[in-house]
C-alpha atoms as a PDB file:
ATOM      1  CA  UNK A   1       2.744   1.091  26.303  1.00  0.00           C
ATOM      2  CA  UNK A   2      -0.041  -0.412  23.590  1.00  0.00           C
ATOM      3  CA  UNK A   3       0.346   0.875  19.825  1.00  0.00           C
ATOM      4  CA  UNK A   4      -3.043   1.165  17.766  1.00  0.00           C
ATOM      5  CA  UNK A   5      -3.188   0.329  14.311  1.00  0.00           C
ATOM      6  CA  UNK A   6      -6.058   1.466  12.175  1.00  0.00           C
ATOM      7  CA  UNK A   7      -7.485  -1.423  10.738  1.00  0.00           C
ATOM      8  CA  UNK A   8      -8.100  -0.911   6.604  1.00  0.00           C
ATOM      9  CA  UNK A   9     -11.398  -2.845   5.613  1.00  0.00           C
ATOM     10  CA  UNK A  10     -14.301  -3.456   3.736  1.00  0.00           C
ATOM     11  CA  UNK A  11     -16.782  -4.568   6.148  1.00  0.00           C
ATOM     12  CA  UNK A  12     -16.621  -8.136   5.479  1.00  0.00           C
ATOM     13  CA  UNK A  13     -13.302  -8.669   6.073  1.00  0.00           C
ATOM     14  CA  UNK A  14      -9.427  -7.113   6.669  1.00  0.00           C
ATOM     15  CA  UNK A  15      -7.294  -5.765   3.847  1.00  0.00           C
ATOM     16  CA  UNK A  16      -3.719  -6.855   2.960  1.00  0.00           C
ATOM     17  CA  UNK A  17      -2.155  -3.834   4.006  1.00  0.00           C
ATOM     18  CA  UNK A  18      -3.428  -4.261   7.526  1.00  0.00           C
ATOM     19  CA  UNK A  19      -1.246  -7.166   8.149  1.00  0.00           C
ATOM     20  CA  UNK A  20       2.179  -4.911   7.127  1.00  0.00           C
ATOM     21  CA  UNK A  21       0.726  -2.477   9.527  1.00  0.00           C
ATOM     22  CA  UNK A  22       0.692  -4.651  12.225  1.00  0.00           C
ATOM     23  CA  UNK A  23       4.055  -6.412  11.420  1.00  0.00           C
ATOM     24  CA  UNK A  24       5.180  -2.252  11.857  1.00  0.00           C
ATOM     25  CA  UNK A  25       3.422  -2.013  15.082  1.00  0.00           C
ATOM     26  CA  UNK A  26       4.719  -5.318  16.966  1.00  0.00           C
ATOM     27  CA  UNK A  27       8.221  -3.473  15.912  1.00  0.00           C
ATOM     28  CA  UNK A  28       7.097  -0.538  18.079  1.00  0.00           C
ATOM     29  CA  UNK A  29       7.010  -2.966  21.648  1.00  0.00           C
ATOM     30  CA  UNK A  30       4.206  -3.372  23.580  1.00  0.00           C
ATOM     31  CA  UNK A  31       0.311  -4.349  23.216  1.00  0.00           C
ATOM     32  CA  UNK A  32      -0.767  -3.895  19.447  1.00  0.00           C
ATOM     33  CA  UNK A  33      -4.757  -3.456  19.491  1.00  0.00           C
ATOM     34  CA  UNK A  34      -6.808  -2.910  16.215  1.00  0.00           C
ATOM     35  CA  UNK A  35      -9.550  -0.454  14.834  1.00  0.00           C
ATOM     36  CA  UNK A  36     -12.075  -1.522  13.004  1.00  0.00           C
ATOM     37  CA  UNK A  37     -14.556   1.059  12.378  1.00  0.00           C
ATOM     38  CA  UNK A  38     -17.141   0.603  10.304  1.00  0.00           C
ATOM     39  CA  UNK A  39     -20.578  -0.486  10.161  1.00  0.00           C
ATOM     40  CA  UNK A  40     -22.077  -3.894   9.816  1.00  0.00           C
ATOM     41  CA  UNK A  41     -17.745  -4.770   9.918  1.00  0.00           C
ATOM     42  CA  UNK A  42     -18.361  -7.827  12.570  1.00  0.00           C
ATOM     43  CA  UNK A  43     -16.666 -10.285  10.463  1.00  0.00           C
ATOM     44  CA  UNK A  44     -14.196  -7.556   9.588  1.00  0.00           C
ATOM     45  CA  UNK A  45     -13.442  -6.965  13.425  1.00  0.00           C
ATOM     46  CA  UNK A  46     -13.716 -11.265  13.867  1.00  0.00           C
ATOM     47  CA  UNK A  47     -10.760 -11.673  10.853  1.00  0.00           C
ATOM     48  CA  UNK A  48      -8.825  -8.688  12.818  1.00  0.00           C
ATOM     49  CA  UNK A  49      -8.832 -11.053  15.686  1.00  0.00           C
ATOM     50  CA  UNK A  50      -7.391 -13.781  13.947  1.00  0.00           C
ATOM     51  CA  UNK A  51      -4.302 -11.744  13.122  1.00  0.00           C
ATOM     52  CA  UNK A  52      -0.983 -12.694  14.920  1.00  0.00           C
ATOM     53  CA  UNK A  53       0.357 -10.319  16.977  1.00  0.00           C
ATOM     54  CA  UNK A  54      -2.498  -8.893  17.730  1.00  0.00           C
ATOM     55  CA  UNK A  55      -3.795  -8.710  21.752  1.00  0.00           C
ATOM     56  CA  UNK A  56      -7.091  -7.056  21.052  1.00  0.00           C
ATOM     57  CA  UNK A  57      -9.468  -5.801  18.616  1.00  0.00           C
ATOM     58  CA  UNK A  58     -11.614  -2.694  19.205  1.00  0.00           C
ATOM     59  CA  UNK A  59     -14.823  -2.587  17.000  1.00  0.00           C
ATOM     60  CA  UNK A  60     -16.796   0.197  16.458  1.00  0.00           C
ATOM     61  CA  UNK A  61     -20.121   0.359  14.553  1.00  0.00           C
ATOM     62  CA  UNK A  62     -22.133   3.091  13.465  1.00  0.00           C
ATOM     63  CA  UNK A  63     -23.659   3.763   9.702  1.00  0.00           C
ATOM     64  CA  UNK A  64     -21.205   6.942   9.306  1.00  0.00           C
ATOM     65  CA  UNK A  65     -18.381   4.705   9.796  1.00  0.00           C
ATOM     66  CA  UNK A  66     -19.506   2.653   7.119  1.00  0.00           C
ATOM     67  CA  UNK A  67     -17.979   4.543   4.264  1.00  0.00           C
ATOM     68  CA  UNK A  68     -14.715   5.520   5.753  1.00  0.00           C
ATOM     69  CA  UNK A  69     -15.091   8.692   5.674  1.00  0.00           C
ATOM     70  CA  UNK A  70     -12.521  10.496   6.766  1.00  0.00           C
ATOM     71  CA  UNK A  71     -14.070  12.837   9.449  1.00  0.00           C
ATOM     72  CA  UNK A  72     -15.940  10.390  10.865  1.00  0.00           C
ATOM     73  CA  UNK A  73     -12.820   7.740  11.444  1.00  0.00           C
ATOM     74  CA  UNK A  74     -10.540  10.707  12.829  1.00  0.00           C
ATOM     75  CA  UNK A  75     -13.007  11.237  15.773  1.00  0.00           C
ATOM     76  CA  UNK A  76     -13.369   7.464  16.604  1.00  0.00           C
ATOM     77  CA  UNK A  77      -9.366   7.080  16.780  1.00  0.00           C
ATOM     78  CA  UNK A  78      -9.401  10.485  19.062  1.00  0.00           C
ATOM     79  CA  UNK A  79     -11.844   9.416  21.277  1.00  0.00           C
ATOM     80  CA  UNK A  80      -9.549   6.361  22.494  1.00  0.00           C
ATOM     81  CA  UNK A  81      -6.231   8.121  21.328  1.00  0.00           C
ATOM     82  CA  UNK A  82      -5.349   8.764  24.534  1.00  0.00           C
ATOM     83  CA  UNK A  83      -4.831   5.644  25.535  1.00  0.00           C
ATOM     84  CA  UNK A  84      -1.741   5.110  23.294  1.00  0.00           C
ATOM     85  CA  UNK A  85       2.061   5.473  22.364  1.00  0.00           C
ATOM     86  CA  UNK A  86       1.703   4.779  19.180  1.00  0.00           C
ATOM     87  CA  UNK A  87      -1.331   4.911  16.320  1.00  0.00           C
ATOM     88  CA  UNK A  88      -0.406   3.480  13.002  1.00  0.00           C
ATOM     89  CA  UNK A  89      -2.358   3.852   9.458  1.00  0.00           C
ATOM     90  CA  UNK A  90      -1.486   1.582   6.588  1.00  0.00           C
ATOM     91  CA  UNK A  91      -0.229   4.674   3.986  1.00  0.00           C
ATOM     92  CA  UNK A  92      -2.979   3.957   1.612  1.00  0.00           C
ATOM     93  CA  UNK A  93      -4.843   6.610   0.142  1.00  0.00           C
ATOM     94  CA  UNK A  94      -7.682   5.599   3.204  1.00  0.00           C
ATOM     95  CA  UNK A  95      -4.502   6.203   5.642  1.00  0.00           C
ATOM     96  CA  UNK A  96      -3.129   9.119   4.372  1.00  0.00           C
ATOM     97  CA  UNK A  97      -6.456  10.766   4.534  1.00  0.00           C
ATOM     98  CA  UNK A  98      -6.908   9.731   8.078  1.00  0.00           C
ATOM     99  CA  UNK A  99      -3.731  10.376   9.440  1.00  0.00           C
ATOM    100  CA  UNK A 100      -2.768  13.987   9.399  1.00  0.00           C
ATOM    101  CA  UNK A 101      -6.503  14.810  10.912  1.00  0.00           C
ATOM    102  CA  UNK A 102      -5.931  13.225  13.814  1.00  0.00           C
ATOM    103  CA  UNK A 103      -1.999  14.380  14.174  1.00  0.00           C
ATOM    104  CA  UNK A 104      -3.154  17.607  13.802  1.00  0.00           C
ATOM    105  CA  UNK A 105      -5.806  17.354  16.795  1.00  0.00           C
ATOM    106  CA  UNK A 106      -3.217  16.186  18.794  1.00  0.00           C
ATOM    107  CA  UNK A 107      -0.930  18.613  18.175  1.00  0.00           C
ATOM    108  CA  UNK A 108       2.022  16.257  16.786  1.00  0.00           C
ATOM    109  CA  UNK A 109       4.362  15.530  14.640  1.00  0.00           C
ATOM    110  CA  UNK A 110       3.286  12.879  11.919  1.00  0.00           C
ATOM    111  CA  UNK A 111       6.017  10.928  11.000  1.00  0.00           C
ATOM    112  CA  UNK A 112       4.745   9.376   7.268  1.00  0.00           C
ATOM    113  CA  UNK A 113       5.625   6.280   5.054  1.00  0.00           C
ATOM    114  CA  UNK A 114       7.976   4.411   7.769  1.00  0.00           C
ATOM    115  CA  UNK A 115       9.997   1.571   6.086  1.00  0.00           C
ATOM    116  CA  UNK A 116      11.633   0.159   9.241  1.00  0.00           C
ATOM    117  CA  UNK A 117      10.988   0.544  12.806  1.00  0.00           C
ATOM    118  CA  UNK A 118      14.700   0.978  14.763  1.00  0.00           C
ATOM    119  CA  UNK A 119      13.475   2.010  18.352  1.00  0.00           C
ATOM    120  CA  UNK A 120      10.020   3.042  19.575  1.00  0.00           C
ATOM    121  CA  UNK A 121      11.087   6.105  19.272  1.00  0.00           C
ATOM    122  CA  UNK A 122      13.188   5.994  15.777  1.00  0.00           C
ATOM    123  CA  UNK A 123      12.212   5.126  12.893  1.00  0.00           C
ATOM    124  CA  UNK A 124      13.319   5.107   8.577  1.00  0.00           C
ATOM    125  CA  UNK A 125      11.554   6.698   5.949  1.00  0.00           C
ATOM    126  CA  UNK A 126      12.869   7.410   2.112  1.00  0.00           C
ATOM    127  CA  UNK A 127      13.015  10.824   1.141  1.00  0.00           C
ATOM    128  CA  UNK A 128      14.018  12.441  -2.445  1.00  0.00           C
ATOM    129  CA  UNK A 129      12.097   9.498  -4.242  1.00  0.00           C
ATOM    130  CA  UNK A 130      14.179   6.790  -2.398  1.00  0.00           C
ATOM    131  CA  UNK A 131      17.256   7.866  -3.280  1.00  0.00           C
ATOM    132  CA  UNK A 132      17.735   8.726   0.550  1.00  0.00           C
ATOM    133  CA  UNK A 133      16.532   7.562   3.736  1.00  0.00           C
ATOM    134  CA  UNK A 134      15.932   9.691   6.595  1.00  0.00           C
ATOM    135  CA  UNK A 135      15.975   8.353  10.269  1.00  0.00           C
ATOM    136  CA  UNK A 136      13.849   9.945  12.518  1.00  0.00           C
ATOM    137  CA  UNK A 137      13.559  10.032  15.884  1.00  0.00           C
ATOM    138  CA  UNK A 138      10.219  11.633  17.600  1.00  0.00           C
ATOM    139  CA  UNK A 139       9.694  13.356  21.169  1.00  0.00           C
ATOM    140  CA  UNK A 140       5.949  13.469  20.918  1.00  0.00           C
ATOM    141  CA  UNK A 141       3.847  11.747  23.584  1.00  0.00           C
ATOM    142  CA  UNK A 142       1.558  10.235  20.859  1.00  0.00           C
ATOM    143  CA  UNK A 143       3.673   8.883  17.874  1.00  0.00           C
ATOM    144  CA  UNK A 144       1.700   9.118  14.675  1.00  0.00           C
ATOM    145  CA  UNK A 145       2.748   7.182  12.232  1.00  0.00           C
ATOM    146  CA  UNK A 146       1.734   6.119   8.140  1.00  0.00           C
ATOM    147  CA  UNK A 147       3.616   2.796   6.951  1.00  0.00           C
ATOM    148  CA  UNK A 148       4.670   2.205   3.880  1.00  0.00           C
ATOM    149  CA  UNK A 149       3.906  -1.525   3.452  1.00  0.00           C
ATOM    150  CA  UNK A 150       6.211  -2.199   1.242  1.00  0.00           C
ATOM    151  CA  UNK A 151       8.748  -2.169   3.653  1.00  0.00           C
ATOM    152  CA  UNK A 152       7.005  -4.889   6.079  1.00  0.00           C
ATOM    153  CA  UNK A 153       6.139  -8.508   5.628  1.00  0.00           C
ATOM    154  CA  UNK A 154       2.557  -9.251   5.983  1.00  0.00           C
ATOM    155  CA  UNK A 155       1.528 -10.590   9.694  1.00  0.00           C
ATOM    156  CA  UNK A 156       0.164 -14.286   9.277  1.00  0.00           C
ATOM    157  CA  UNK A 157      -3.553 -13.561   8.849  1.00  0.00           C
ATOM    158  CA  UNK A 158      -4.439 -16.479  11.428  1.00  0.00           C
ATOM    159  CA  UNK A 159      -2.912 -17.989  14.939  1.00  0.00           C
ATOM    160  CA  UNK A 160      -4.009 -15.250  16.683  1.00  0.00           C
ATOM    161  CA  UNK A 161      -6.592 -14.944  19.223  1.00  0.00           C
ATOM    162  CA  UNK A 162      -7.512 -11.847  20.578  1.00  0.00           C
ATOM    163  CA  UNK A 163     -10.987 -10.802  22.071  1.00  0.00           C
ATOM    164  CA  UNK A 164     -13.370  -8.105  20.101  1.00  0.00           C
ATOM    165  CA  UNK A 165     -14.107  -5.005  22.425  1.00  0.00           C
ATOM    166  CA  UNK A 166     -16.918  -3.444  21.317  1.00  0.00           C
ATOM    167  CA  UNK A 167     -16.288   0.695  21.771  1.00  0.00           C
ATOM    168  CA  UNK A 168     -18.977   3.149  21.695  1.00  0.00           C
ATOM    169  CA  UNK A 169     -19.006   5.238  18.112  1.00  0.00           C
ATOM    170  CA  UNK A 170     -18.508   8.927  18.079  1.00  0.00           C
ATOM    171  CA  UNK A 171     -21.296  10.540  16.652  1.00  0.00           C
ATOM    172  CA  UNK A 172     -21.360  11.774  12.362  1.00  0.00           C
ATOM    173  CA  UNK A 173     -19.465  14.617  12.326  1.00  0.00           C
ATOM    174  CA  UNK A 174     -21.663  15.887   9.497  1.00  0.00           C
ATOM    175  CA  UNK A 175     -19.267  17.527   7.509  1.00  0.00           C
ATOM    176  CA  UNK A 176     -19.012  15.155   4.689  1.00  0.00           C
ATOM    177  CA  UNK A 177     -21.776  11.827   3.582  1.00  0.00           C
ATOM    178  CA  UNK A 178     -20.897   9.024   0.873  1.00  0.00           C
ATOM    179  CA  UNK A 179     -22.750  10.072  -2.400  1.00  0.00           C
ATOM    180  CA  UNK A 180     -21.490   6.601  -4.143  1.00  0.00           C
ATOM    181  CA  UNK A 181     -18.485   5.081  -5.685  1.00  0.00           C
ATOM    182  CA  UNK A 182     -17.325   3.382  -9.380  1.00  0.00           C
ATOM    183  CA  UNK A 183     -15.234   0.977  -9.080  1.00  0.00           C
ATOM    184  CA  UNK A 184     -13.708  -0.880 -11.643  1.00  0.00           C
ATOM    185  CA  UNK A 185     -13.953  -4.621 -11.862  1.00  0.00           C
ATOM    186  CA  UNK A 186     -11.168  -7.007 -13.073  1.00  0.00           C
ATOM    187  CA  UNK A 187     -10.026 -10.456 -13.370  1.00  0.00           C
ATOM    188  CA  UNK A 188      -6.379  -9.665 -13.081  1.00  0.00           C
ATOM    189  CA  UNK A 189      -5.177  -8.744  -9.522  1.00  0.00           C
ATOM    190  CA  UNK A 190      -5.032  -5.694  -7.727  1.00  0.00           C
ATOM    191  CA  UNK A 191      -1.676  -3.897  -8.436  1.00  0.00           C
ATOM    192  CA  UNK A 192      -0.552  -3.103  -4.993  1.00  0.00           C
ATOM    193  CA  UNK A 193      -1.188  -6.940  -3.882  1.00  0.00           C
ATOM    194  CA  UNK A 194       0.004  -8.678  -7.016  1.00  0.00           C
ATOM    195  CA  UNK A 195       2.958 -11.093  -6.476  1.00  0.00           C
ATOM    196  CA  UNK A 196       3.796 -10.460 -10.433  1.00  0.00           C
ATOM    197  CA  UNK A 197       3.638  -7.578 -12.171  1.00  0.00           C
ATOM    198  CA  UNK A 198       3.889  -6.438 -16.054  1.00  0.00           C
ATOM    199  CA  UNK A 199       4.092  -3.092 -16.729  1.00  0.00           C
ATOM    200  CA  UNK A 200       4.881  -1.406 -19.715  1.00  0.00           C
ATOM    201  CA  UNK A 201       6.645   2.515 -20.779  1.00  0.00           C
ATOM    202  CA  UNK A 202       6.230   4.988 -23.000  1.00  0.00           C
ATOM    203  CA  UNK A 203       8.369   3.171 -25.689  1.00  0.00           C
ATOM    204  CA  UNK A 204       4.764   1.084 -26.956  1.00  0.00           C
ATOM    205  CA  UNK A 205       4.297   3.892 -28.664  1.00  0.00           C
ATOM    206  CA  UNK A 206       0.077   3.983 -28.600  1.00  0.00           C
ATOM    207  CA  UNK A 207      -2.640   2.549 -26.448  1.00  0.00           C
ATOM    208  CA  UNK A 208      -3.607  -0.339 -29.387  1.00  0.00           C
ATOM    209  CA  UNK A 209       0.210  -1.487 -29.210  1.00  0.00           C
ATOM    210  CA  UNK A 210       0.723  -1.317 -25.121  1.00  0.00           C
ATOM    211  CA  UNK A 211      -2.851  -3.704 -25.347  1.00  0.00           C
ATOM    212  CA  UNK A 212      -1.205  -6.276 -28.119  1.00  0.00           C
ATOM    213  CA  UNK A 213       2.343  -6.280 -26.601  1.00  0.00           C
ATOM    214  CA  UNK A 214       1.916  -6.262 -23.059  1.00  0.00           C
ATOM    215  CA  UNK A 215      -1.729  -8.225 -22.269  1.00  0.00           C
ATOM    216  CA  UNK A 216      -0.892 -11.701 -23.517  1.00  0.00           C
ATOM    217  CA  UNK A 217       2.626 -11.979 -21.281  1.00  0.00           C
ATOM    218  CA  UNK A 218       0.183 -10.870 -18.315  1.00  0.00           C
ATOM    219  CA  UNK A 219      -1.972 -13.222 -19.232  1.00  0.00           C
ATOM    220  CA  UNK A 220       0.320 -16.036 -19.524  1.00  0.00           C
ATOM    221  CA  UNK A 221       1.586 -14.640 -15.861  1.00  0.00           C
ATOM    222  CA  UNK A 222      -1.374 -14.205 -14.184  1.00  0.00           C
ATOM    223  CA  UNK A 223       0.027 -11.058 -13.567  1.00  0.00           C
ATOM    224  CA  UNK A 224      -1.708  -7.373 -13.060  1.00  0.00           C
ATOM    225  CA  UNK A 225      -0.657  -4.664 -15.436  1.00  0.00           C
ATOM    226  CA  UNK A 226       1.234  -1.273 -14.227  1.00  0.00           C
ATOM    227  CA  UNK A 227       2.851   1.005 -16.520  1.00  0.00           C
ATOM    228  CA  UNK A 228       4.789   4.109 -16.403  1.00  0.00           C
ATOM    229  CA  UNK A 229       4.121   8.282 -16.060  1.00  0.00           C
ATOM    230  CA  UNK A 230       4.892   8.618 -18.997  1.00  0.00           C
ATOM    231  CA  UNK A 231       2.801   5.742 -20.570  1.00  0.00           C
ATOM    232  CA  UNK A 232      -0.345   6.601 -18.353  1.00  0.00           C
ATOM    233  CA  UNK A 233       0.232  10.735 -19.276  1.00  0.00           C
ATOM    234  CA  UNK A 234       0.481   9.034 -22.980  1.00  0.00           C
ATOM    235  CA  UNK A 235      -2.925   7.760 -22.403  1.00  0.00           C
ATOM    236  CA  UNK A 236      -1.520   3.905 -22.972  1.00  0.00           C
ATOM    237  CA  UNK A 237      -3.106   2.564 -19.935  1.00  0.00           C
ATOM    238  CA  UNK A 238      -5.357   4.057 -17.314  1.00  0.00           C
ATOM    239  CA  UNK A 239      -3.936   6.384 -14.311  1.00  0.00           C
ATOM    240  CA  UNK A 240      -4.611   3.481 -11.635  1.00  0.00           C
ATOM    241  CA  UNK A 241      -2.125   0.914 -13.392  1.00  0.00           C
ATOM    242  CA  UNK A 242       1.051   4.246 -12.765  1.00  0.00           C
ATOM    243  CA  UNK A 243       4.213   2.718 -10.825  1.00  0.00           C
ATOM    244  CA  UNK A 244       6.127   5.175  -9.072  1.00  0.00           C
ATOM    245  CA  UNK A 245       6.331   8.130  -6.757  1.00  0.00           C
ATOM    246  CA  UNK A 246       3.351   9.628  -8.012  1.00  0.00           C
ATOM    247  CA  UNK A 247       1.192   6.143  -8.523  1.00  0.00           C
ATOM    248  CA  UNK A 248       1.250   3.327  -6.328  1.00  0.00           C
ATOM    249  CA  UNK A 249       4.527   1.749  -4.537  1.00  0.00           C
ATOM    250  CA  UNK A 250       4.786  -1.898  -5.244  1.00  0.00           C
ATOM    251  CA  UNK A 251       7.172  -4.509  -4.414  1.00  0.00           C
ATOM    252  CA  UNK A 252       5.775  -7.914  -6.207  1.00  0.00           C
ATOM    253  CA  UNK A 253       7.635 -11.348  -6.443  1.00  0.00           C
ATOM    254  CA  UNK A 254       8.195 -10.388  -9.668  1.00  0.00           C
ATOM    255  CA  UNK A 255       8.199  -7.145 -11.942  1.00  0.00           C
ATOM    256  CA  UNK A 256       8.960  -7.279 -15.433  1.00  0.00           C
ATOM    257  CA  UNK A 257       9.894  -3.810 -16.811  1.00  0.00           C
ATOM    258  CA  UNK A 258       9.521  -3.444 -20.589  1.00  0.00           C
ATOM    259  CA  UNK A 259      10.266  -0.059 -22.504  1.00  0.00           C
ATOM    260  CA  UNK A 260      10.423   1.685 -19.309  1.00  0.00           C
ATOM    261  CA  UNK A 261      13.510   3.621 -19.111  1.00  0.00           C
ATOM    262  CA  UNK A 262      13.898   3.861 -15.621  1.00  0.00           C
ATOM    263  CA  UNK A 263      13.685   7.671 -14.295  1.00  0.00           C
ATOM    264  CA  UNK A 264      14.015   8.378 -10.455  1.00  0.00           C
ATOM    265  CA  UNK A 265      10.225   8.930 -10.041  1.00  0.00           C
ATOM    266  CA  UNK A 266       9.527   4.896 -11.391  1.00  0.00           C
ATOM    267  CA  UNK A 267      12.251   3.354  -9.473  1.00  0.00           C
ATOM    268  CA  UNK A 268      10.963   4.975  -6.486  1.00  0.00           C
ATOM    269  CA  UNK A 269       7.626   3.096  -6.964  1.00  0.00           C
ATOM    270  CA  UNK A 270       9.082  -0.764  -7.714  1.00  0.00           C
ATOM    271  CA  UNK A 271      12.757  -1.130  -6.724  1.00  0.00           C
ATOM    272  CA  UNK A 272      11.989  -2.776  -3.595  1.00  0.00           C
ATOM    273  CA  UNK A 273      10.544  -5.843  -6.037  1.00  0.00           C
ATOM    274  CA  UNK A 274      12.277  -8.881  -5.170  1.00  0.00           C
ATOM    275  CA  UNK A 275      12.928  -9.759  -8.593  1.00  0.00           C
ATOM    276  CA  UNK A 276      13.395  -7.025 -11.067  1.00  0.00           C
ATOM    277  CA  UNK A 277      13.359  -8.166 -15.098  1.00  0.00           C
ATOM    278  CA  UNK A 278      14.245  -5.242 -17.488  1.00  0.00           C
ATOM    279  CA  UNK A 279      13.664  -5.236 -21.308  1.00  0.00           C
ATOM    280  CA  UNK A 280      14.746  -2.141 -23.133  1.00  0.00           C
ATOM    281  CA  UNK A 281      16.876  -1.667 -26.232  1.00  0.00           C
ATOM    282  CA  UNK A 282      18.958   1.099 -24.530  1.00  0.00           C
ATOM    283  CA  UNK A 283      22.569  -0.460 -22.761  1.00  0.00           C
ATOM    284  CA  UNK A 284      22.217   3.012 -21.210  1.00  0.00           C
ATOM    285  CA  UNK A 285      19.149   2.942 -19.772  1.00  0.00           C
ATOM    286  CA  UNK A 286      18.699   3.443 -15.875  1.00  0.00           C
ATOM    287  CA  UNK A 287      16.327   0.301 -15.442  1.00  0.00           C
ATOM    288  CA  UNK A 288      19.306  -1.969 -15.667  1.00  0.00           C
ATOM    289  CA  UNK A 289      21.104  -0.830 -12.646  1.00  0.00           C
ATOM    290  CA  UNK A 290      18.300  -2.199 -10.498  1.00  0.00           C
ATOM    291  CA  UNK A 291      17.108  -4.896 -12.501  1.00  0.00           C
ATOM    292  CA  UNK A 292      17.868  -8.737 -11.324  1.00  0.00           C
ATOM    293  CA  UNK A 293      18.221  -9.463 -15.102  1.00  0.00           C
ATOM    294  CA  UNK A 294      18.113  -6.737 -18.111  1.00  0.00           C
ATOM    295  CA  UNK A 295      17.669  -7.901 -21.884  1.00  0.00           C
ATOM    296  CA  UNK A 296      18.740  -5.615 -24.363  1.00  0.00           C
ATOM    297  CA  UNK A 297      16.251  -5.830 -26.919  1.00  0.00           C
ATOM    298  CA  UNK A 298      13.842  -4.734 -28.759  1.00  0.00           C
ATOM    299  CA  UNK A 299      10.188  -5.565 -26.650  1.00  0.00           C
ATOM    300  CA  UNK A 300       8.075  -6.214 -29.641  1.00  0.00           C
ATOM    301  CA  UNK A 301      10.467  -9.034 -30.644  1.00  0.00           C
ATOM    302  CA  UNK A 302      11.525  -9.805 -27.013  1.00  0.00           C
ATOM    303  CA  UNK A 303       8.348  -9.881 -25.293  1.00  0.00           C
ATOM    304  CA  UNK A 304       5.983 -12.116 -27.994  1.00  0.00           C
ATOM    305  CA  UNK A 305       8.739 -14.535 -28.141  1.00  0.00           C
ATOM    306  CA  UNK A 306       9.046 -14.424 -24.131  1.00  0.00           C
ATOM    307  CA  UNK A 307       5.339 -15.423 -24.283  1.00  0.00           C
ATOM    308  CA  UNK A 308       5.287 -18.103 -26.494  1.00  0.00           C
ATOM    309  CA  UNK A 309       8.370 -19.434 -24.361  1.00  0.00           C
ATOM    310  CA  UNK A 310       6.065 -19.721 -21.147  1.00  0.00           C
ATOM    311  CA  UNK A 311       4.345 -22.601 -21.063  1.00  0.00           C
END
């Protein structure tokens, strides 16, 4: 039995949530082999290598893998599919596009945002925003299977060893081409890999306000910025800083919470943070019963004096 795990990459070299995926897949038993599909990716398919855990690392090149697109990557896992228990996909937006595509060729169940791995067969997955958590336990032949990364540690990114195969790339499928992407460029990191975060609620009360209360302590931090629904629907901050079930799920070293109230569909996005800080000026408010450490106060006062504390 060999699980495949679908590499997530830029080319040049191997995202972070590749090495949770693989951490899901040695879970799984057996032989874990990596995809990297892509074009021009050979230092993307050498850093695969590196990964530990990993036995071997199937590269395959072709300019309408380049982009990722969707079409294109389902064929190139189907046409070595067959050869598998078990294919894995970081659940990214890249893996959740991929994913169902290639369940639905096979004809199979996918089984979506695992969180722990109990048998190869059985596996745990929140439902209802977190609040529950479903085990599941699949007949199929081929097991297909997102992972939330969250739930994983990251696989050490060297140690290993394993030899690059090179595979022969399915042809463009021609139903979609790359037209060109905007992508925004910061100095603070990306929100999903941050080991700090500082996000900020609907309690800021404008955009000019969420920029003057909440920058400087991120600042000071190092730390990205995320805020809440109800912030980002507020127009405070921009839709790809939104924590929760309907933004990105993070789980940072640290994630400081301030004027967030704490509904379901937040918590569901950060509570697996290993340490939670709330600020909020409600005793009532639903942040504190997962926060580490809750202040009750009032953020403007809290949070400047917070920053001029750090050092």
């Amino acid at each position: 039995m060999s699980v495949l795990v679908i590499a997530e990459h830029d080319n040049a070299s191997i995202k972070g949530a590749t090495l949770n995926t693989v951490t899901a897949a040695v879970a799984c038993g057996g032989d874990v082999h990596v995809l990297v599909a892509g074009h021009n990716a050979g230092a993307a398919a050498a850093a695969a290598g590196q990964i530990a855990g990993v036995a071997k690392v199937i590269h395959a090149d072709a300019p309408g893998l380049e982009h990722g697109l969707a079409e294109n990557v389902a064929a190139q896992v189907l046409a070595i599919a067959g050869n598998y228990s078990h294919i894995l996909f970081p659940a990214t937006a890249g893996g959740k596009n991929v994913a169902p595509r290639v369940a639905a060729k096979l004809d199979v169940a996918q089984i979506s945002d695992i969180t722990k791995v109990i048998a190869a067969d059985t596996f745990e997955r929140p439902i209802y925003a977190g609040n529950a958590i479903a085990t599941v336990q699949s007949g199929d032949a081929t097991k297909i299977i997102t992972v939330r990364t969250t739930g994983f540690d990251a696989a050490a990114a060297t140690g290993g060893s394993a030899a690059v195969e090179i595979a022969a790339a399915t042809a463009d499928a021609g139903k979609s081409s790359f037209v060109g992407s905007e992508i925004a460029k910061s100095d603070r990191p990306e929100l999903t890999a941050a080991k700090i975060i500082v996000s900020g609620g609907r309690a800021l009360g404008n955009k000019e306000k969420f920029d003057e209360v909440m920058t400087p302590l991120a600042d000071k931090l190092g730390a990205a910025l995320g805020a809440s629904r109800a912030a980002v629907d507020a127009g405070y901050a921009p839709n790809d800083w939104q924590v929760g079930q309907t933004g990105k799920i993070v789980a940072p070293q640290l994630y400081i919470a301030a004027g967030i109230s704490g509904a379901i569909q937040h918590l569901a996005g950060m509570k697996d943070s290993k340490v939670i800080v709330a600020i909020n000026k409600d005793p009532e408010a639903p942040i504190f019963s997962v926060a580490d450490y809750g202040l009750e106060a009032d953020l403007f006062t809290a949070v400047p004096e917070l920053v001029k504390a750090i050092s």
